[in-house]
C-alpha atoms as a PDB file:
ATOM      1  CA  UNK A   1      -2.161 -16.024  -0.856  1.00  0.00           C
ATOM      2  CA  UNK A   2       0.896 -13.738  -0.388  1.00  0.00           C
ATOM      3  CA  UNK A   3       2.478 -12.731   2.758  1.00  0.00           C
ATOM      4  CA  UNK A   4       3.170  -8.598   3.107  1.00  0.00           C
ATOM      5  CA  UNK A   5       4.958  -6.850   5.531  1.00  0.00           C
ATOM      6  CA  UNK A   6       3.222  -3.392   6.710  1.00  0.00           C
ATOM      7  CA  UNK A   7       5.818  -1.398   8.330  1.00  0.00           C
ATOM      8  CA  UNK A   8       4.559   1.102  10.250  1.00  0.00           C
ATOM      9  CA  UNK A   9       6.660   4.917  10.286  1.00  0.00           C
ATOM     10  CA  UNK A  10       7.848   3.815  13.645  1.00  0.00           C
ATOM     11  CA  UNK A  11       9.225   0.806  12.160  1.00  0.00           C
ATOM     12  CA  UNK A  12       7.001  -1.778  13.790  1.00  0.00           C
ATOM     13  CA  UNK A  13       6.188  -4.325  11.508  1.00  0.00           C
ATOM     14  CA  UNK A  14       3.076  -6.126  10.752  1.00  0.00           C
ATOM     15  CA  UNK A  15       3.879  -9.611   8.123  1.00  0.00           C
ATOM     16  CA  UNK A  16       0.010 -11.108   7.203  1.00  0.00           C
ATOM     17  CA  UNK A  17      -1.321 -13.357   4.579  1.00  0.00           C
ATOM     18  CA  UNK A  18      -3.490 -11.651   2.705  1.00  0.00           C
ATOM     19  CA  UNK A  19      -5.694 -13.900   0.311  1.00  0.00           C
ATOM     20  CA  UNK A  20      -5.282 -13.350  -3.597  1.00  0.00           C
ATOM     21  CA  UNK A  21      -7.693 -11.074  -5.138  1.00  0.00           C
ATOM     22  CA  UNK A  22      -7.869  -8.843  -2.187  1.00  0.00           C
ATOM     23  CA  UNK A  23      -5.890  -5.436  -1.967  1.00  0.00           C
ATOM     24  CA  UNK A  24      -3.197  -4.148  -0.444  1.00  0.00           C
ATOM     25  CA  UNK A  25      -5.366  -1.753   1.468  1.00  0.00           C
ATOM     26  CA  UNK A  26      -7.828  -4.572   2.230  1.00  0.00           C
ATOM     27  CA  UNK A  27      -5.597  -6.781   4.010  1.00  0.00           C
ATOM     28  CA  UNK A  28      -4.275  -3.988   5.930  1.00  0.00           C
ATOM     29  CA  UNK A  29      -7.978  -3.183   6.996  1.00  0.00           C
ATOM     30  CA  UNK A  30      -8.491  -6.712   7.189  1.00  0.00           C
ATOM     31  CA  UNK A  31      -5.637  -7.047   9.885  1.00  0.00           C
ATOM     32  CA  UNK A  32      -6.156  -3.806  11.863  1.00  0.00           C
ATOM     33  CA  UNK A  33      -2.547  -2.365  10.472  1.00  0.00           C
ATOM     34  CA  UNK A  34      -2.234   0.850  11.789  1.00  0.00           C
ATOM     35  CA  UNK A  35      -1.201   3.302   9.718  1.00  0.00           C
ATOM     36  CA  UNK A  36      -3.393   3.286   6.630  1.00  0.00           C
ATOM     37  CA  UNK A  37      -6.669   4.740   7.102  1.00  0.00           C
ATOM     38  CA  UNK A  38      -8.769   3.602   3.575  1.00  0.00           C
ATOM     39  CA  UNK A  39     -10.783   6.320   4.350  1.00  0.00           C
ATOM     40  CA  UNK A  40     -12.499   5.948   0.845  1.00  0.00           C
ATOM     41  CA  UNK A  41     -12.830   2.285   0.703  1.00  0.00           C
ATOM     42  CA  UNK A  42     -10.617   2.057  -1.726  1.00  0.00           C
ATOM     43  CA  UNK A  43     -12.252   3.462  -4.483  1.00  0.00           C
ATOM     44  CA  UNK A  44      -8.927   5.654  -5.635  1.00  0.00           C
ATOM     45  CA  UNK A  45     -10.745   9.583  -3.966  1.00  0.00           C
ATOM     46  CA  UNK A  46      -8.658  10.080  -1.754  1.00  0.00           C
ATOM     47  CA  UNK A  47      -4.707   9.160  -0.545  1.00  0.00           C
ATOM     48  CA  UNK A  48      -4.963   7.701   2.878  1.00  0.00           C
ATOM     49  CA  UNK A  49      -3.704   4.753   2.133  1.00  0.00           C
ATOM     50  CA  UNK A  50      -0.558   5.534   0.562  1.00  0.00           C
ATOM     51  CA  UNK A  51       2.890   3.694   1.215  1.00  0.00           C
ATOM     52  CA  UNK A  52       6.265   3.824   0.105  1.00  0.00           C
ATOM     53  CA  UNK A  53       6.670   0.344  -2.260  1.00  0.00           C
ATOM     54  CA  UNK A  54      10.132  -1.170  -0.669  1.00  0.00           C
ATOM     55  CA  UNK A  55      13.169  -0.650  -3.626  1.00  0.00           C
ATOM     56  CA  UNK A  56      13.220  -4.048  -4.066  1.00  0.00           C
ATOM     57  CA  UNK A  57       9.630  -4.532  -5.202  1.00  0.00           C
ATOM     58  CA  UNK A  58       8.982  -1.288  -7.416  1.00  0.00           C
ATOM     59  CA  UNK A  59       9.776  -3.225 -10.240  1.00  0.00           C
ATOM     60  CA  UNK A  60       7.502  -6.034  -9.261  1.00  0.00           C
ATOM     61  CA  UNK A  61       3.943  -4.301  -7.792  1.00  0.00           C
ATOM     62  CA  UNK A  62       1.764  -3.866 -11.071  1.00  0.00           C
ATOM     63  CA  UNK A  63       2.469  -0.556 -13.313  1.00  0.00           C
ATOM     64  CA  UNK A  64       0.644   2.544 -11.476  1.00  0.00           C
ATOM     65  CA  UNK A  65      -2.421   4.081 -13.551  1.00  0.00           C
ATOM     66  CA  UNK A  66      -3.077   8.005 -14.147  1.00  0.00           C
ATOM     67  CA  UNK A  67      -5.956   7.819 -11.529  1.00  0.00           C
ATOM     68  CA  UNK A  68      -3.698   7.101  -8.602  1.00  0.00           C
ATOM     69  CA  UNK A  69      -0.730   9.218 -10.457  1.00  0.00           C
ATOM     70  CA  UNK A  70      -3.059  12.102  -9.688  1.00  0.00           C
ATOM     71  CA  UNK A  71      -4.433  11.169  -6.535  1.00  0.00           C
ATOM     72  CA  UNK A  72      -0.391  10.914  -5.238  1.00  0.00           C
ATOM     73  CA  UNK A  73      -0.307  14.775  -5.514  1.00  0.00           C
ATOM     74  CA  UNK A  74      -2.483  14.498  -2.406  1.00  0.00           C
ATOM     75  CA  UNK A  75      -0.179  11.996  -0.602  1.00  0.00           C
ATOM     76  CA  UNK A  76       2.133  13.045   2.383  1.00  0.00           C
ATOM     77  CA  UNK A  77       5.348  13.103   0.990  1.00  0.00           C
ATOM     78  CA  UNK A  78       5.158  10.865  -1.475  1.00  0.00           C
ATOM     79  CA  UNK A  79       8.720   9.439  -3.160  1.00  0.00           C
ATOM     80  CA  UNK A  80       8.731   9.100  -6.524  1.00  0.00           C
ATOM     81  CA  UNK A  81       9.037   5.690  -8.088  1.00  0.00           C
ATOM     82  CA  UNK A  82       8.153   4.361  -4.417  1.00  0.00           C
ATOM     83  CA  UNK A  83       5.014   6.204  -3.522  1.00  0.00           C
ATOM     84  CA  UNK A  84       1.490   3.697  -4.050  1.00  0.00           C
ATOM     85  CA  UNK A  85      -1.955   3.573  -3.027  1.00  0.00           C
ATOM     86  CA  UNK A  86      -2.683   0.399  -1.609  1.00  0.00           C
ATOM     87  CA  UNK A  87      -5.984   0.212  -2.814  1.00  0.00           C
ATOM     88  CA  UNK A  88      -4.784   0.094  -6.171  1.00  0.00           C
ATOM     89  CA  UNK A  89      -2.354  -3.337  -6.109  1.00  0.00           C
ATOM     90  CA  UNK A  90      -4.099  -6.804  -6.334  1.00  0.00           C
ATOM     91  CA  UNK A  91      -2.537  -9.168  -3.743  1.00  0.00           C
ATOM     92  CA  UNK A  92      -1.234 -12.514  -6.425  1.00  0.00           C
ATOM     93  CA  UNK A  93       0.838 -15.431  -5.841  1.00  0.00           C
ATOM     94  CA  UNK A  94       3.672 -12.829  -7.480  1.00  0.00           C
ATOM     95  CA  UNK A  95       3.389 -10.593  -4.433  1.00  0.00           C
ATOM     96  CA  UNK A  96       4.526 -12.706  -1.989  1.00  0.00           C
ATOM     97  CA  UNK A  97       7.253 -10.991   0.579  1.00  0.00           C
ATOM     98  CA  UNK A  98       6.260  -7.707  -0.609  1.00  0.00           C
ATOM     99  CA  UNK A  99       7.040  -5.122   1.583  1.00  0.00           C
ATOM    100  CA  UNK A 100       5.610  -1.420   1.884  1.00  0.00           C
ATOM    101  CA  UNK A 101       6.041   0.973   4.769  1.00  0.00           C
ATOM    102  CA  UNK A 102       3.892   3.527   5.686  1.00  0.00           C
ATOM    103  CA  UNK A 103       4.249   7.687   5.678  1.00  0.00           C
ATOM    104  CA  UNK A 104       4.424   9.449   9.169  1.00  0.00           C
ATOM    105  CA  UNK A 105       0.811  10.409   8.126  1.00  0.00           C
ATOM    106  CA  UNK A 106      -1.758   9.817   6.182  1.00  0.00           C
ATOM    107  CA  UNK A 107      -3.731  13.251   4.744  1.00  0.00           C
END
């Protein structure tokens, strides 16, 4: 289990336990976070559940694939090095504290 911080554009923020095995994307679903939509259930078609990875944890989320690479060109504003799907990082004992923030949109 690994507690993560959804911080909405606004910069409300949303800390939940989200159990290991699980996604990013699912516990955000999970936990009614606004601000990520899932709108493909997470099966990497589509970007509506992007986030910006906080600086501190770039370095620690597991390495991005080329599927989501090339689903971030569809990604409001995505940041380099930052920008992640959520649906693509498996919640482990390793994440706990993670933080990501969400975009001022989701498209």
């Amino acid at each position: 289990m690994a507690k993560i911080t959804y911080v909405e554009h606004g910069g409300k923020e949303h800390v939940v336990e989200v159990a290991n095995g699980l996604t990013v994307m699912e516990g955000a679903r999970d936990n009614a976070i606004p601000g990520i939509e899932a709108d493909c259930g997470g099966a990497c078609a589509c970007s509506t559940c992007h986030v910006y990875v906080h600086p501190d944890w770039v370095e620690k989320v597991p390495a991005i694939d080329p599927m989501e690479e090339d689903m971030l060109d569809f990604a409001y504003e995505p940041k380099p090095g930052q920008s992640r799907l959520t649906c693509q990082i498996k919640v482990t004992d390793a994440l706990d504290g993670l933080i990501v923030q969400m975009p001022e949109k989701q498209i």
